[in-house]
PDB file of N, CA and C in Angstrom:
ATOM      1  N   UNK A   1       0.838  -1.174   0.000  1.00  0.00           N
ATOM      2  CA  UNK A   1       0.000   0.000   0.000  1.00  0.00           C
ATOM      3  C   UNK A   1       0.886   1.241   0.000  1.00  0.00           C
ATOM      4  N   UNK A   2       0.603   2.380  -1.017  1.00  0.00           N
ATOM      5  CA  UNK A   2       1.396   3.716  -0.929  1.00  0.00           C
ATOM      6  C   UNK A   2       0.968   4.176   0.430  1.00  0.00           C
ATOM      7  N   UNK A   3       2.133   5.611  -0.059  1.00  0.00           N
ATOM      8  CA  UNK A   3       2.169   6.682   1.379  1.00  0.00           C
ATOM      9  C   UNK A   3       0.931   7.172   1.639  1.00  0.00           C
ATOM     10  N   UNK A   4       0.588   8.015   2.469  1.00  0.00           N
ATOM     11  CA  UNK A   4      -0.814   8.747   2.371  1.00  0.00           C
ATOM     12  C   UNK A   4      -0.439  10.112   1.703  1.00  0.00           C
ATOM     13  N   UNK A   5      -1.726  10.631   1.231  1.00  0.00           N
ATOM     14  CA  UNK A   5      -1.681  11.361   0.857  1.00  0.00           C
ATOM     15  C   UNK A   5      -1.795  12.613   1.650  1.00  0.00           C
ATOM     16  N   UNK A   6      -0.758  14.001   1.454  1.00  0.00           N
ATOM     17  CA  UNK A   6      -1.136  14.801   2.378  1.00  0.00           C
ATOM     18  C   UNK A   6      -2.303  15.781   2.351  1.00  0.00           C
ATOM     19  N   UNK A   7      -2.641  16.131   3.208  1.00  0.00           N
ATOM     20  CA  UNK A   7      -4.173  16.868   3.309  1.00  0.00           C
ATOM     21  C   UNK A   7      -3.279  18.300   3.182  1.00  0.00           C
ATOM     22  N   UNK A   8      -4.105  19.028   2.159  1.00  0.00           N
ATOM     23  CA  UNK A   8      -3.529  20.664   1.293  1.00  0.00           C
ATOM     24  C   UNK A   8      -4.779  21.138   1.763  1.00  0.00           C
ATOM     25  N   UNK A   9      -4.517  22.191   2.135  1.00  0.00           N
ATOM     26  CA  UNK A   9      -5.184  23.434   1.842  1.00  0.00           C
ATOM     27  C   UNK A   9      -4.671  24.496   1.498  1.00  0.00           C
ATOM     28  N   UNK A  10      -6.208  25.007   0.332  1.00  0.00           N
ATOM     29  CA  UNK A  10      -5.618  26.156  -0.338  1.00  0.00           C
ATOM     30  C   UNK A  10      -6.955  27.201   0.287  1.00  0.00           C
ATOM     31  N   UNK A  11      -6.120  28.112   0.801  1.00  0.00           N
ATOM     32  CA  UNK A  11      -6.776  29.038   1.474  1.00  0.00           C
ATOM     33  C   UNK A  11      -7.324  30.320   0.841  1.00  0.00           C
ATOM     34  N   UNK A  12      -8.786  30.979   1.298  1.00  0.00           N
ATOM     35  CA  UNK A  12      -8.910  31.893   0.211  1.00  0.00           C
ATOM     36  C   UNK A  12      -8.329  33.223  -0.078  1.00  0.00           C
ATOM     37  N   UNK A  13      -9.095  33.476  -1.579  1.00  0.00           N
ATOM     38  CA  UNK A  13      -8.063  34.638  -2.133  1.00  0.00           C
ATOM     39  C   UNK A  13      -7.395  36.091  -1.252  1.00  0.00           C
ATOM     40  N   UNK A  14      -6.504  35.985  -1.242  1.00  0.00           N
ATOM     41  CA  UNK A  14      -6.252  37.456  -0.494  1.00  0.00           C
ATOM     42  C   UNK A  14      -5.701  38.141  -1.248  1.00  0.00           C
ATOM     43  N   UNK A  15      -5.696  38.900  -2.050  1.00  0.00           N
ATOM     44  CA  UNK A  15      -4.708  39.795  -2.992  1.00  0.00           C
ATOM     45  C   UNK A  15      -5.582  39.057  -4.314  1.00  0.00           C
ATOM     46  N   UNK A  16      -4.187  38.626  -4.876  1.00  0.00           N
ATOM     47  CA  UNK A  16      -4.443  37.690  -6.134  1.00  0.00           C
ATOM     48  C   UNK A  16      -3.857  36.826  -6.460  1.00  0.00           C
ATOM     49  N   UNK A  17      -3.673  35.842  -5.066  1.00  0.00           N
ATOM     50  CA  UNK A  17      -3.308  34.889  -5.033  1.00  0.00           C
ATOM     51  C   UNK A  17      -4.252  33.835  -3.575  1.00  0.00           C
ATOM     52  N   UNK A  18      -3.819  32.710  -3.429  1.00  0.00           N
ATOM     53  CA  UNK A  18      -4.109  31.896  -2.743  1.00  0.00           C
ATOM     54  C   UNK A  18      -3.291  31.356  -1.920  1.00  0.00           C
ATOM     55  N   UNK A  19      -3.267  31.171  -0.187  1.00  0.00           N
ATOM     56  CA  UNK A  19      -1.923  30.519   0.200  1.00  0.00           C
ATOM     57  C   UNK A  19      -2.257  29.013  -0.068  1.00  0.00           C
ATOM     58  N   UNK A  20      -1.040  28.065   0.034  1.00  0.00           N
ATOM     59  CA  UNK A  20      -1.158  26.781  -0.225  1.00  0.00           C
ATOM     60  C   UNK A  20      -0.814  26.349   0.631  1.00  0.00           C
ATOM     61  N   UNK A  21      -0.912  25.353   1.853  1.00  0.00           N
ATOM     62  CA  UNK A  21      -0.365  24.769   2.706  1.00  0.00           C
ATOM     63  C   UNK A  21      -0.616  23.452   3.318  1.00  0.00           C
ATOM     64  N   UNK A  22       0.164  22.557   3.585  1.00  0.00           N
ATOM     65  CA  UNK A  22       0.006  21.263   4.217  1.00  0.00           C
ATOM     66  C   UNK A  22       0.269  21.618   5.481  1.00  0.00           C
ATOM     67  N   UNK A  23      -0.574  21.405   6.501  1.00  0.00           N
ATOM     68  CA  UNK A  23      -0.487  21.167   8.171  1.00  0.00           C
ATOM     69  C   UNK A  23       0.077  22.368   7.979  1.00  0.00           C
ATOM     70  N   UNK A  24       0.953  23.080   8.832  1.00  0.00           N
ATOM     71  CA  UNK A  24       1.742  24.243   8.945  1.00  0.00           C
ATOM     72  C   UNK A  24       2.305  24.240   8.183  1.00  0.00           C
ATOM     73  N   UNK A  25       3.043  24.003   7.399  1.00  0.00           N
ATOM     74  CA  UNK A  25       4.227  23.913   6.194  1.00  0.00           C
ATOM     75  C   UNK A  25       3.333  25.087   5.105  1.00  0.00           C
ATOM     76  N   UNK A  26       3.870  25.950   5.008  1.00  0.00           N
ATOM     77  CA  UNK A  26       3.322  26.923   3.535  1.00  0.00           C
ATOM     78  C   UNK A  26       3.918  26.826   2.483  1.00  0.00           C
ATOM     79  N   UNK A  27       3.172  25.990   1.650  1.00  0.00           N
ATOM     80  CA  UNK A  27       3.841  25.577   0.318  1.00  0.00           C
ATOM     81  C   UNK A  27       4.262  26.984  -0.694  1.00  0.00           C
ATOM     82  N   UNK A  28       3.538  27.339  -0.375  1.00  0.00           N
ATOM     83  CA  UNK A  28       3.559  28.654  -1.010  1.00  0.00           C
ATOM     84  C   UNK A  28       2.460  29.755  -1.715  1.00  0.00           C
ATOM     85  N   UNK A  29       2.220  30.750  -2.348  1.00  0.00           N
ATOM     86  CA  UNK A  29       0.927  31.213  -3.286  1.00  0.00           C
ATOM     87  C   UNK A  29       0.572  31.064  -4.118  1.00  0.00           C
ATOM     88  N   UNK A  30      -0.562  30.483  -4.725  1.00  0.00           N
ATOM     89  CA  UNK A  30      -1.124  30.073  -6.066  1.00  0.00           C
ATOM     90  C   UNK A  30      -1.372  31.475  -6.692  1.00  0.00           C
ATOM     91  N   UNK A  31      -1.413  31.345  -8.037  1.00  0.00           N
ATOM     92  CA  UNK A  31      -2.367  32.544  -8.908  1.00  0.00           C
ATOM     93  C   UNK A  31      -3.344  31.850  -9.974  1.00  0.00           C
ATOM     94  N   UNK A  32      -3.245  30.242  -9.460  1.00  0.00           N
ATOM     95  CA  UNK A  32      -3.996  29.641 -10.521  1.00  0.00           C
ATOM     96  C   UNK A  32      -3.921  28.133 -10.353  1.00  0.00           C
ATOM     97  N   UNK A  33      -5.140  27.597 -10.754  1.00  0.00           N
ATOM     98  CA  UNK A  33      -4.865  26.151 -10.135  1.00  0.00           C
ATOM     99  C   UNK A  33      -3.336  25.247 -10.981  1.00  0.00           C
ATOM    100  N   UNK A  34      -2.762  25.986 -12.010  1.00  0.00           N
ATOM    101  CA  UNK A  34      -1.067  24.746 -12.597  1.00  0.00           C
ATOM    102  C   UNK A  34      -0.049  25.447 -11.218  1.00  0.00           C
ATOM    103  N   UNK A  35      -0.074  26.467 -10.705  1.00  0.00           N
ATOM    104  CA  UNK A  35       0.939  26.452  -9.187  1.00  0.00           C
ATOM    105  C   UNK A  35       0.374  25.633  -8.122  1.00  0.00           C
ATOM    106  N   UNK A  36      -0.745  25.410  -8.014  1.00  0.00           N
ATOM    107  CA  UNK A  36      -1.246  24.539  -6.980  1.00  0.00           C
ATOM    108  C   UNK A  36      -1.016  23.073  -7.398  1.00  0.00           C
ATOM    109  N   UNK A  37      -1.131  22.436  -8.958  1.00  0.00           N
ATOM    110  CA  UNK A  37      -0.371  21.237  -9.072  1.00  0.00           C
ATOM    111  C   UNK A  37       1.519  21.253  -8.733  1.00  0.00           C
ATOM    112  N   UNK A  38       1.783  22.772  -9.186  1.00  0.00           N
ATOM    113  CA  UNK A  38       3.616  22.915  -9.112  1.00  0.00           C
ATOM    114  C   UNK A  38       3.471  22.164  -7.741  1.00  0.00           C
ATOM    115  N   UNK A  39       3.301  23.414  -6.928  1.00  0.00           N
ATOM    116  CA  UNK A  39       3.212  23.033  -5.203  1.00  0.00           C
ATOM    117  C   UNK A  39       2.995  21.434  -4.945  1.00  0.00           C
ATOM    118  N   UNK A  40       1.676  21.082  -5.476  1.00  0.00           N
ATOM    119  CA  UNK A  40       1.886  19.566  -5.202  1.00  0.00           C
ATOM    120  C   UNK A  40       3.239  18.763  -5.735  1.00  0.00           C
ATOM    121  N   UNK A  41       3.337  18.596  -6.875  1.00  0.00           N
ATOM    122  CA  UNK A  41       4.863  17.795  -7.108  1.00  0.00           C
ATOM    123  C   UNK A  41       5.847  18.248  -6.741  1.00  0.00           C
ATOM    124  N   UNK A  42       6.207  19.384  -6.088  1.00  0.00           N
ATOM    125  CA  UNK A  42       7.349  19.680  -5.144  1.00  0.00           C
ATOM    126  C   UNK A  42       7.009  18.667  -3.885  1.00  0.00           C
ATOM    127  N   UNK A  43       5.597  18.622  -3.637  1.00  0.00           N
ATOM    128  CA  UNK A  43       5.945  17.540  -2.376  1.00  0.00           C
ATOM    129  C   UNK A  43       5.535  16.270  -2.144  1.00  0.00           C
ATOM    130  N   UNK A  44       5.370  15.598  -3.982  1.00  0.00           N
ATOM    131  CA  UNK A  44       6.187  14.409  -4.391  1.00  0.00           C
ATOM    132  C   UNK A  44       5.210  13.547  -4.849  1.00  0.00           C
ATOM    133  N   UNK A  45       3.913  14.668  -5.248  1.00  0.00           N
ATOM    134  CA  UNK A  45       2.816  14.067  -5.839  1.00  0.00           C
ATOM    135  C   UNK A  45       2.440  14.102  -7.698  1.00  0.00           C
ATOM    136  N   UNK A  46       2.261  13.241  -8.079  1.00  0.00           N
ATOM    137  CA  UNK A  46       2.251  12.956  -9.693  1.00  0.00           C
ATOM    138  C   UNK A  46       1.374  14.065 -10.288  1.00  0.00           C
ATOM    139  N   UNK A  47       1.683  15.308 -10.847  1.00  0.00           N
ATOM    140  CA  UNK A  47       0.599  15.992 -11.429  1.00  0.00           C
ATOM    141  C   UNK A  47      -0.198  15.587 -12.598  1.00  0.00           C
ATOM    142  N   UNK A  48       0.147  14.849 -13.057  1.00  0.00           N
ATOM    143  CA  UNK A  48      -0.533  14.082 -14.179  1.00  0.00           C
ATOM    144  C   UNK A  48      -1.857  13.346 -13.369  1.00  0.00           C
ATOM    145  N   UNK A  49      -1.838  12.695 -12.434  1.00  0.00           N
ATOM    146  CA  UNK A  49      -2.722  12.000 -11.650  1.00  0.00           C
ATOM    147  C   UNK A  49      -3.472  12.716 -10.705  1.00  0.00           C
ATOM    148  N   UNK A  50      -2.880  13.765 -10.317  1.00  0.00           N
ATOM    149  CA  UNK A  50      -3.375  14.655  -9.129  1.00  0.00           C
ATOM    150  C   UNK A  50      -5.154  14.995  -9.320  1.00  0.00           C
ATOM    151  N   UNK A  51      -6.145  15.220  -9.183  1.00  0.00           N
ATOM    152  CA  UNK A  51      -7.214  16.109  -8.900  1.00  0.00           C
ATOM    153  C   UNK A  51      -7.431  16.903  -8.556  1.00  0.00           C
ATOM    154  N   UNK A  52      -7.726  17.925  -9.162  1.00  0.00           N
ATOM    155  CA  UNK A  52      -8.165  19.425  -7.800  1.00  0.00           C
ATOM    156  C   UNK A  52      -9.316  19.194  -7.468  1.00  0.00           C
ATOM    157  N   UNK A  53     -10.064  18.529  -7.950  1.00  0.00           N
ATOM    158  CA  UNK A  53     -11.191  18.524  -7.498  1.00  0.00           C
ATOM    159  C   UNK A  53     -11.518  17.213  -5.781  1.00  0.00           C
ATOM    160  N   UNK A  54     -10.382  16.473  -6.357  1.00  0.00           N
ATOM    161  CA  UNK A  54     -10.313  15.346  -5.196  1.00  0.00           C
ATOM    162  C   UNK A  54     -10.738  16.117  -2.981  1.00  0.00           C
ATOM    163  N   UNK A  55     -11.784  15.879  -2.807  1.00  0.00           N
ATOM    164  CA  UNK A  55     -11.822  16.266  -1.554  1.00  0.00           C
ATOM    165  C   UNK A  55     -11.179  15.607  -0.218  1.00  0.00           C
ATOM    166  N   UNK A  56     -10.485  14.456  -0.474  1.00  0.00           N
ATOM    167  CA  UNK A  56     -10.141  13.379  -0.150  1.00  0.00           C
ATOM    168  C   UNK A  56      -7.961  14.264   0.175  1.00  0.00           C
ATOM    169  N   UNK A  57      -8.329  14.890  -0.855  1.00  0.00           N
ATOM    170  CA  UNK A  57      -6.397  15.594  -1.024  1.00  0.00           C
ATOM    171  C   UNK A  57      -6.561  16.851  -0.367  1.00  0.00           C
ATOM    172  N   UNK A  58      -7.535  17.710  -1.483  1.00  0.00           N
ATOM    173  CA  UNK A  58      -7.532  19.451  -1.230  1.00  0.00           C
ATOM    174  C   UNK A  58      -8.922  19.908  -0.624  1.00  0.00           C
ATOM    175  N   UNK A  59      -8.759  20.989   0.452  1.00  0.00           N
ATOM    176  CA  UNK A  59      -9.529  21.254   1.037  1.00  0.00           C
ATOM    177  C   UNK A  59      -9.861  22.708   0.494  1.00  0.00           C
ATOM    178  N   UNK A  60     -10.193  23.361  -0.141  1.00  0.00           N
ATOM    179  CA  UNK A  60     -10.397  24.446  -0.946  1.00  0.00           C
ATOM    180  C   UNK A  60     -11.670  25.361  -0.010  1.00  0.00           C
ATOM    181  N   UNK A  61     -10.706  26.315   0.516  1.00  0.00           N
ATOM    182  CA  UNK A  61     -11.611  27.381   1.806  1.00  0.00           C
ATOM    183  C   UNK A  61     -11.516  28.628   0.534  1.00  0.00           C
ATOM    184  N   UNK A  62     -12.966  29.170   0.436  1.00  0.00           N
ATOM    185  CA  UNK A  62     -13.339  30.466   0.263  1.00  0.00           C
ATOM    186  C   UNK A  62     -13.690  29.983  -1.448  1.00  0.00           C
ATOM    187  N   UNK A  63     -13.828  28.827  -2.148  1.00  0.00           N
ATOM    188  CA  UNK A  63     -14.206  28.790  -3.274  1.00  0.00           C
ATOM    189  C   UNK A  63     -13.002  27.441  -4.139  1.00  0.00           C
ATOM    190  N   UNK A  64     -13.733  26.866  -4.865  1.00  0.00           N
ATOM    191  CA  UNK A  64     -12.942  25.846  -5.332  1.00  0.00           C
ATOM    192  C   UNK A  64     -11.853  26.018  -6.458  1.00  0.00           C
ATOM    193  N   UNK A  65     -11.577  25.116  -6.977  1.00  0.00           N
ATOM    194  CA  UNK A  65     -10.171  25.908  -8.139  1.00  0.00           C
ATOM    195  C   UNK A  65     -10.406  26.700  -9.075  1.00  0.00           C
ATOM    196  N   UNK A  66     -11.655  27.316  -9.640  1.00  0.00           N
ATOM    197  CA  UNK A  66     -12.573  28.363 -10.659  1.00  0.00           C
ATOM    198  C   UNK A  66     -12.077  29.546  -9.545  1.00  0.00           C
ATOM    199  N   UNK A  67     -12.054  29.278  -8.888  1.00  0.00           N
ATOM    200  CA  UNK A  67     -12.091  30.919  -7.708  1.00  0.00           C
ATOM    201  C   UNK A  67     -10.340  31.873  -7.672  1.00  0.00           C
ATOM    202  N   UNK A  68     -10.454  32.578  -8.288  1.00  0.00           N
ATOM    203  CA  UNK A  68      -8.619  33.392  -8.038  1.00  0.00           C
ATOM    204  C   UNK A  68      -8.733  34.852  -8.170  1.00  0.00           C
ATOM    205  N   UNK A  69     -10.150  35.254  -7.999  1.00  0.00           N
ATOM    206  CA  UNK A  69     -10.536  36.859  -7.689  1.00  0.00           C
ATOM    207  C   UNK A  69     -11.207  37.255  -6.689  1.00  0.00           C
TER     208      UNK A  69
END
């Protein structure tokens, strides 16, 4: 059986961006859901396979991946 997967949240817009973060760790700011896949395969997840929509991975506060205004 693989690793688990880590639980992300992408927090809502403040500016014109999004913060990204696992548990405390701040992955960093989105401006669009392809930095929120970057962010994921920096921490070692397949973006080809990934989901944004997966609720199970990303917890999407203040609007889902359509949302960056």
């Amino acid at each position: 059986m693989g690793q688990p997967k880590p639980r992300v949240v992408v927090e809502p817009v403040v500016g014109v961006g999004r913060r990204v973060r696992v548990g405390s760790e701040i992955l960093g700011v989105a401006y669009g859901p392809g930095d929120v896949l970057e962010f994921l395969r920096r921490a070692g997840l397949d973006p080809d396979v990934v989901r944004l929509d997966d609720p199970l991975l990303i917890d999407w506060h203040g609007g889902g991946s359509d949302v960056w205004l």
